[in-house]
Protein backbone atom coordinates (compact mmCIF):
# COMPACT_ATOMS: atom_id res chain seq x y z
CA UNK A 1 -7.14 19.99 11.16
CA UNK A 2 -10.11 18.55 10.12
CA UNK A 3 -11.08 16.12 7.29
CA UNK A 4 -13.14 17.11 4.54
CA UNK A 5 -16.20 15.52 3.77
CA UNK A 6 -16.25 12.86 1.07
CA UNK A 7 -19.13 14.78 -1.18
CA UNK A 8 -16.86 17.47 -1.19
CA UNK A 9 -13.75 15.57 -2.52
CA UNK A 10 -16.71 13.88 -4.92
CA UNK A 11 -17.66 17.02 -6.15
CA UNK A 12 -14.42 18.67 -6.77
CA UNK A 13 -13.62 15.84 -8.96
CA UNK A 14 -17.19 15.90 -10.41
CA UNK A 15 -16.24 19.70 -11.58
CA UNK A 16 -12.37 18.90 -12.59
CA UNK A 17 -12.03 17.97 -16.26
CA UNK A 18 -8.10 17.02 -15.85
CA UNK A 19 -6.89 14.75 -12.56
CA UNK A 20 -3.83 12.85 -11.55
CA UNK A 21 -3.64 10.18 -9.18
CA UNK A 22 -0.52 9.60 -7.21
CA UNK A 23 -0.17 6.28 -5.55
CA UNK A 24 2.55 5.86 -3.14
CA UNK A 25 6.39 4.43 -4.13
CA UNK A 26 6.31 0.53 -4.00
CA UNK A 27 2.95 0.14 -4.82
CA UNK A 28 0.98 -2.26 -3.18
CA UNK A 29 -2.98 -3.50 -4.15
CA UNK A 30 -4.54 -1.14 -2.04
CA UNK A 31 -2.73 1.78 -3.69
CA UNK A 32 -2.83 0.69 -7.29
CA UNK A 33 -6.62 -0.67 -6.68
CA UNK A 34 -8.01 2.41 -4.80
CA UNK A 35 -6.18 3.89 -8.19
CA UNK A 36 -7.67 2.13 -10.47
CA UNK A 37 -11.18 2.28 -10.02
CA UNK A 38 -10.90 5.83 -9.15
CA UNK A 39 -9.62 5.97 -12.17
CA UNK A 40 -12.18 3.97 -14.24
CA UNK A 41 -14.99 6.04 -12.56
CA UNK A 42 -13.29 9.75 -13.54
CA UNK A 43 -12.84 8.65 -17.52
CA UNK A 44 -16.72 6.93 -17.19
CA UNK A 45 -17.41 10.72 -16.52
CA UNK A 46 -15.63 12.20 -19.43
CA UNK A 47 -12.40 13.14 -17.48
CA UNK A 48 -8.96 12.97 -18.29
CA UNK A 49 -7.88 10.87 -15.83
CA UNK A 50 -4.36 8.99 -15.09
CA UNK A 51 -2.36 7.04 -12.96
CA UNK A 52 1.24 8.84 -12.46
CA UNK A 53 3.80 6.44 -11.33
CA UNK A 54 7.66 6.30 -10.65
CA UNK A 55 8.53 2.62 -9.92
CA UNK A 56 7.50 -1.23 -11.96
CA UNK A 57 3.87 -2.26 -10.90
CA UNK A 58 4.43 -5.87 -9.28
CA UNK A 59 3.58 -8.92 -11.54
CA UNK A 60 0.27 -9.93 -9.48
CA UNK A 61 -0.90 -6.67 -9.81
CA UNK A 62 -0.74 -5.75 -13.29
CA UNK A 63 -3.81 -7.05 -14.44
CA UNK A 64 -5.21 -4.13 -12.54
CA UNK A 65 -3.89 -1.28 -14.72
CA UNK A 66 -6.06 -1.05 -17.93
CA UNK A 67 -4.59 1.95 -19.64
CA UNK A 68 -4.64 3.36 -16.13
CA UNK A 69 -0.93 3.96 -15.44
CA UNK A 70 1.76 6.66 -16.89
CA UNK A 71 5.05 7.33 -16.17
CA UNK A 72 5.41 10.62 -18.22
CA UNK A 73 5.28 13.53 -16.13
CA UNK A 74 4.21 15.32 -18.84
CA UNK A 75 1.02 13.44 -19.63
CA UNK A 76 -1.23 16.12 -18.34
CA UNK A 77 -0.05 19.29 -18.48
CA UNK A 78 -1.15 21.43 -15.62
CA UNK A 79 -3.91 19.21 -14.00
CA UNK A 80 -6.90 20.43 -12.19
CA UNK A 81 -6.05 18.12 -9.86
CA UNK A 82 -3.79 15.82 -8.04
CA UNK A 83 -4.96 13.19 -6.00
CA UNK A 84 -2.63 11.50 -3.52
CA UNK A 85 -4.18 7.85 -2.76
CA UNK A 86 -3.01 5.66 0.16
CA UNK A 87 -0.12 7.77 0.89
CA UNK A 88 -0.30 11.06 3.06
CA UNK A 89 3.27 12.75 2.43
CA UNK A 90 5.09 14.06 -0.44
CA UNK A 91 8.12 11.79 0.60
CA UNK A 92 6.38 8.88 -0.75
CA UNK A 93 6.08 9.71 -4.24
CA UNK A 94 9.59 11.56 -3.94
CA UNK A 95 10.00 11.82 -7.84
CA UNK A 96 6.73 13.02 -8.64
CA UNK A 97 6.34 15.06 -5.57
CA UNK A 98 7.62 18.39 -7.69
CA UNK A 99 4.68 17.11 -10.67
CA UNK A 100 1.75 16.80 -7.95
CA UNK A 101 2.23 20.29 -6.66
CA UNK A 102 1.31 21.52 -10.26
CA UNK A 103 -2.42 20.79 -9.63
CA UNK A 104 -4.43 23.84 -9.66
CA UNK A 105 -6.16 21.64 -6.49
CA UNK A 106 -4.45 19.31 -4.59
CA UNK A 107 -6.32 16.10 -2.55
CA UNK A 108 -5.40 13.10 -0.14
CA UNK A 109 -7.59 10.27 0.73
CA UNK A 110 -5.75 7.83 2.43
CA UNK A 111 -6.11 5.53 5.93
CA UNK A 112 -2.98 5.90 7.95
CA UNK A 113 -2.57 7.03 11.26
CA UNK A 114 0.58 8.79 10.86
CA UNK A 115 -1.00 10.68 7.67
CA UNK A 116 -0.41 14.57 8.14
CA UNK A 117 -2.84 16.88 5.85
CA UNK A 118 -1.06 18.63 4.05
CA UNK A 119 -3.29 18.87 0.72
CA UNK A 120 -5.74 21.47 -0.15
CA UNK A 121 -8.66 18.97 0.55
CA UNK A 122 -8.23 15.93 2.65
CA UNK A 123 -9.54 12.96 4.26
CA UNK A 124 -8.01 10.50 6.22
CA UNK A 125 -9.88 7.83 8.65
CA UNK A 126 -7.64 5.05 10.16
CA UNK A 127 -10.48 3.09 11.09
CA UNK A 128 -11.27 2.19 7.57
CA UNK A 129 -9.44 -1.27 6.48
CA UNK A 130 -8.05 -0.19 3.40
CA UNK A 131 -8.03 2.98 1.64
CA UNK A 132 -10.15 0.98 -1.14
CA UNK A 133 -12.91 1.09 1.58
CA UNK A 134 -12.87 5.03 0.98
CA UNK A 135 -12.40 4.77 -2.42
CA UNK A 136 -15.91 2.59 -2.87
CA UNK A 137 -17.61 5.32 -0.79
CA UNK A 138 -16.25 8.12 -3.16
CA UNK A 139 -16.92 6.58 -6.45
CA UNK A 140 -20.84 5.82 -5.33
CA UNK A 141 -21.04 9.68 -4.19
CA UNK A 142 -19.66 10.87 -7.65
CA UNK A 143 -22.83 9.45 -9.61
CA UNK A 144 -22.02 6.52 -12.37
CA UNK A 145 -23.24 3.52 -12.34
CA UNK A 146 -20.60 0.78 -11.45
CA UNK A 147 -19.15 -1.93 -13.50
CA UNK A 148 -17.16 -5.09 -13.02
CA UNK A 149 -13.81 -3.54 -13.48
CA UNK A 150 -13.97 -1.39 -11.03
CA UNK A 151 -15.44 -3.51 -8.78
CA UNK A 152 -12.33 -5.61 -9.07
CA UNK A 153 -10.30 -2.88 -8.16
CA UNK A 154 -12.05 -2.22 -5.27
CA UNK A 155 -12.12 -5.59 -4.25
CA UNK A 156 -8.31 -6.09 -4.92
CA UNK A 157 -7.51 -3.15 -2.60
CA UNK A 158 -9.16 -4.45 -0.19
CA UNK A 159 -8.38 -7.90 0.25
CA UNK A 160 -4.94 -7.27 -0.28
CA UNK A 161 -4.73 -4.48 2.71
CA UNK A 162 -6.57 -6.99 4.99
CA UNK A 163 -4.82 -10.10 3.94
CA UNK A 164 -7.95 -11.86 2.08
CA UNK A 165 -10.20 -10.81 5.45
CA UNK A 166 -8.09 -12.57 7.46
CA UNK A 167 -6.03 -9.11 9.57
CA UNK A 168 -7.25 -7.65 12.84
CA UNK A 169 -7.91 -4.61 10.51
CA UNK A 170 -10.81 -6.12 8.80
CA UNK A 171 -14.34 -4.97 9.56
CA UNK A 172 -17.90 -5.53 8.98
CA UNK A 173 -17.78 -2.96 6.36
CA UNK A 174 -15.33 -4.93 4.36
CA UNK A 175 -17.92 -8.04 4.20
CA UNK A 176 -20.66 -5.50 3.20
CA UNK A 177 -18.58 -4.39 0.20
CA UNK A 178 -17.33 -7.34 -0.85
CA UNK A 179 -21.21 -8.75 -0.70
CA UNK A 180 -22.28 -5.71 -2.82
CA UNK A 181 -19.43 -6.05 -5.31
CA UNK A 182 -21.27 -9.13 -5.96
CA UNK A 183 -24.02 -7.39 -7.62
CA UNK A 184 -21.28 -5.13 -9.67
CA UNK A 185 -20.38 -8.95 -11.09
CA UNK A 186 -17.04 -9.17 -9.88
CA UNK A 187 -15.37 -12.54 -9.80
CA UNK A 188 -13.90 -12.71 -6.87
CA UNK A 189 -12.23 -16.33 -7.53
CA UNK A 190 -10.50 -14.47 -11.04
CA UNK A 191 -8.89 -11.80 -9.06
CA UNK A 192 -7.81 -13.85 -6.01
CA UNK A 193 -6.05 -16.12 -8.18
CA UNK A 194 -4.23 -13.42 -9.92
CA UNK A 195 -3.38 -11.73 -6.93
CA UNK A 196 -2.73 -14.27 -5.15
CA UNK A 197 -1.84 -17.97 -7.12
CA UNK A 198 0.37 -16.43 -9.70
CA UNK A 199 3.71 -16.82 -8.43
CA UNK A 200 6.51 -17.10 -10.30
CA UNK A 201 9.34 -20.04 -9.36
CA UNK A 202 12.11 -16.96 -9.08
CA UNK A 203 9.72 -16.35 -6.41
CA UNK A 204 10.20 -19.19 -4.37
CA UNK A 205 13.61 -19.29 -4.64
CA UNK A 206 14.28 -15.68 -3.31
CA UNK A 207 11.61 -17.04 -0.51
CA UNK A 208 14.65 -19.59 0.31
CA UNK A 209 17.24 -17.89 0.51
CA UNK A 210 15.73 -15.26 2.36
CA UNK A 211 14.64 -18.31 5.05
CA UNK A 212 18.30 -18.49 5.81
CA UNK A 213 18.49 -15.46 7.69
CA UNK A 214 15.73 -15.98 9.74
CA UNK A 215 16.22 -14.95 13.39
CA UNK A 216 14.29 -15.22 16.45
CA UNK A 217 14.58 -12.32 18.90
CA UNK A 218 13.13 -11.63 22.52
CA UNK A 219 12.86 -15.55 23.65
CA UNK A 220 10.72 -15.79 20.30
CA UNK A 221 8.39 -13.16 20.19
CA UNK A 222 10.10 -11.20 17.18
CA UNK A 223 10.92 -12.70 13.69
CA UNK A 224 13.43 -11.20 11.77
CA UNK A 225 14.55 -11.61 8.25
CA UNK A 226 16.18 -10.10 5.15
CA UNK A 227 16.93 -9.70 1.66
CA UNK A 228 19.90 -8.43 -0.33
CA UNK A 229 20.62 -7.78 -3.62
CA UNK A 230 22.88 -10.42 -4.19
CA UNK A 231 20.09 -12.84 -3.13
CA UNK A 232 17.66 -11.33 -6.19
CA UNK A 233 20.97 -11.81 -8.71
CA UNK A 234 21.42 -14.99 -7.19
CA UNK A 235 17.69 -16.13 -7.81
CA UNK A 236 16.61 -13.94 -10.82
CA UNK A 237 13.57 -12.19 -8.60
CA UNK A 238 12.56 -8.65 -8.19
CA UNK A 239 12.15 -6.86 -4.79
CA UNK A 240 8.70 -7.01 -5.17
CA UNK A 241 8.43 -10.55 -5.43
CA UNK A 242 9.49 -10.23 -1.63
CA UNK A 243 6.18 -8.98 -0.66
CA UNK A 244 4.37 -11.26 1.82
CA UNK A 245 7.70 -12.05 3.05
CA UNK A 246 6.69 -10.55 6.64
CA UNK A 247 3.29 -11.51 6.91
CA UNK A 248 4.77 -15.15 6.62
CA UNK A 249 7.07 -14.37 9.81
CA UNK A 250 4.46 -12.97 11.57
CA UNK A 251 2.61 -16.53 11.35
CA UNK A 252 5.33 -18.32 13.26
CA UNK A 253 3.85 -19.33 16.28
CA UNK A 254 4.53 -16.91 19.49
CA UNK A 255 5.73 -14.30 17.19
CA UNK A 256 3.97 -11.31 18.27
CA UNK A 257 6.45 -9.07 15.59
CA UNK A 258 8.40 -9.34 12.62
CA UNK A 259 10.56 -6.95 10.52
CA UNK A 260 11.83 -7.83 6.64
CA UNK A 261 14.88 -5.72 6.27
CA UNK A 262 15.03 -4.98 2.54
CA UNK A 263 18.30 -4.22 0.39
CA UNK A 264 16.96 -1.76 -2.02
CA UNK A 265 20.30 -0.40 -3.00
CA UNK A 266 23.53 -0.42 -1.02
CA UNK A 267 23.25 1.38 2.01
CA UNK A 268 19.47 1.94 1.37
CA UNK A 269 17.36 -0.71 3.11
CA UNK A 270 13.92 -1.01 3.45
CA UNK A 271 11.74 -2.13 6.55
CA UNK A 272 8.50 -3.68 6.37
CA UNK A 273 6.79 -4.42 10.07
CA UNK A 274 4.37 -6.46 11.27
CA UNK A 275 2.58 -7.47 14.59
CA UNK A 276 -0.05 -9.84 15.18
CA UNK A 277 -2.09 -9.18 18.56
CA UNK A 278 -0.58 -7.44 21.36
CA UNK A 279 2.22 -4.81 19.50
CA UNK A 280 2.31 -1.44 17.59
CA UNK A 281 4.51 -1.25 14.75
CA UNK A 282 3.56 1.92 14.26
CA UNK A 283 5.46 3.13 16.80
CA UNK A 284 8.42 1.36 15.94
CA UNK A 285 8.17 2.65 12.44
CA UNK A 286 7.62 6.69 13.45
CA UNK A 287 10.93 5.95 15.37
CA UNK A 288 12.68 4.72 12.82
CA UNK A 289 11.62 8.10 10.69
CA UNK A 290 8.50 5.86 8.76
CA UNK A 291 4.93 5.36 9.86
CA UNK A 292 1.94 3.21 8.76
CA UNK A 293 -0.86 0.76 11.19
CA UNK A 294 -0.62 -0.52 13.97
CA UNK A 295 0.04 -3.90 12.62
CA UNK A 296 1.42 -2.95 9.17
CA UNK A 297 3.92 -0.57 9.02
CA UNK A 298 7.65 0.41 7.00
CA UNK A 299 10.15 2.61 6.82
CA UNK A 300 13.42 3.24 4.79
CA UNK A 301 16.81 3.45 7.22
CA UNK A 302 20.15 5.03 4.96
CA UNK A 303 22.69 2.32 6.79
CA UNK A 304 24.17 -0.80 5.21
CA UNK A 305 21.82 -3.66 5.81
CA UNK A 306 24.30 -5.31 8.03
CA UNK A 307 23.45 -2.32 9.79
CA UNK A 308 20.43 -1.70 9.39
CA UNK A 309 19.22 -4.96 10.97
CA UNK A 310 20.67 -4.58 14.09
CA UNK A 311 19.04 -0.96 13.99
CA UNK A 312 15.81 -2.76 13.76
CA UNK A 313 16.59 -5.86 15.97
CA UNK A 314 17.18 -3.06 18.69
CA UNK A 315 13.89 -1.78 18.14
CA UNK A 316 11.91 -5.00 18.18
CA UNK A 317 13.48 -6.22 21.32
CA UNK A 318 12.35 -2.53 22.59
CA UNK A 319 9.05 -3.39 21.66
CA UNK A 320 8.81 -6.65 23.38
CA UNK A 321 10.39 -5.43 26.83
CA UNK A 322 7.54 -2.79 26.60
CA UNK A 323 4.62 -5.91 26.02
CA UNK A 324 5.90 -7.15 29.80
């Protein structure tokens, strides 16, 4: 299929006086940021305009949701629209999936590879860094002038999904809207520090523990590591508080790919995968019944996480044999 052009997604909304936004499970900056300005741009306009969720918002991310977020499925009733962003299946907004397919018009934006379409309108480019990269493009097309807050959003989407311009993902275009956002009055240093330098100490500790089961794999060139449940009783820190967990293995020198295996409930784990230059965790991810980037990607295996990481050990050894 083919996408849909971003002035028509922009006008549909333009037209819409009720929308949704649906934001994947496990929310991460891009998601919630892309969200959030989208957000701040359709109630600038007049609309009715929320952020449905199913799971906690992360504690570095909060400052992003201004009123934004719901949890009551029955905040709109009947919406002219839902709007999946970042996400490009119903299987990851599971709970809400049943809710989205109430809009009278249904939309994804989104920048994943493995995305499907599978909305009445869609568009999906995996070039684009972040999905917040889209999102900047559809909120000039729909006509209001831009503010700080959503600038902030935008720019918290984005240097999240690129981690802080650093990732192999990060383009020219991401500069150019980060220089522009100056001129929306964003303060860059502000948002960095809450995304970024607000970690709580339960934090740390969870960071240690986890540590312990680090393993290298395939004379070094894989990183594994993960994280139970007795670990975050243990330490008093949330699953989320894990996140950045893999990006950390991935700088270990010669590590080319790292997995965090992820306890989310017994015999429920969840996989985040990263690789740095040479490998495709994509791949390794659509295997494993998930999908995502080339260099970023997860996916949820039902095995105990004994299990589970030797599932995903298997893979990443795979992976390497196939880099030689």
């Amino acid at each position: 299929m083919k996408n849909n052009s971003l002035q028509e997604i922009a006008q549909k909304l333009n037209e819409a006086k009720s929308i949704l936004l649906f934001p994947h499970i496990n929310i991460d900056g891009d998601a919630l940021g892309s969200c959030a300005a989208i957000c701040k741009t359709l109630r600038a306009k007049g609309k009715d305009a929320w952020i449905l969720l199913e799971d906690d918002i992360p504690a570095n991310l909060r400052f992003l949701d201004k009123g934004y977020c719901t949890y009551d499925m029955d905040k709109i009733k009947n919406p002219d629209i839902c709007m999946c962003v970042d996400c490009g299946d119903l299987g990851r907004f599971p709970k809400r999936a049943e809710k989205f397919n109430e809009g009278k018009t249904t939309i994804c934006i989104d920048h994943h590879r493995t995305t499907d379409f599978f909305c009445q309108y869609n568009y999906v480019d995996s070039v684009e860094a972040a999905t917040g990269q889209i999102a900047f493009d559809l909120i000039k097309l729909m006509g209001i002038k831009p503010d700080e807050e959503i600038g902030e959003a935008i720019f918290a989407a984005i240097t999240t999904d690129t981690g802080d311009f650093q990732y192999s993902n990060t383009q020219k275009k991401s500069h150019l809207i980060a220089a522009e956002l100056y001129d929306w009055g964003v303060d860059f240093n502000k948002v960095s520090v809450e995304i970024y330098e607000n970690v709580r100490m339960e934090k740390i500790m969870l960071k240690n523990k986890a540590m312990e089961t680090l393993k290298l794999v395939g004379n070094g060139l894989g990183a594994i590591m993960h994280i139970t449940q007795e670990m975050l009783e243990e330490t008093g820190a949330a699953m989320d508080e894990s996140e950045g967990l893999a990006q950390d293995l991935r700088s270990i020198a010669g590590v080319e790919f790292s997995a965090l295996i992820k306890e989310s409930k017994p015999g429920v784990a969840r996989v985040s995968l990263r690789a740095k230059r040479r490998g495709d965790v994509a791949k390794i991810a659509q295997r494993l019944g998930g999908g995502g980037h080339t260099k970023a990607a997860g996916c949820t295996i039902n095995l105990p996480i004994e299990e589970a990481v030797a599932v995903v050990e298997e893979e990443i050894e795979k992976a390497i044999e196939e880099l030689e």
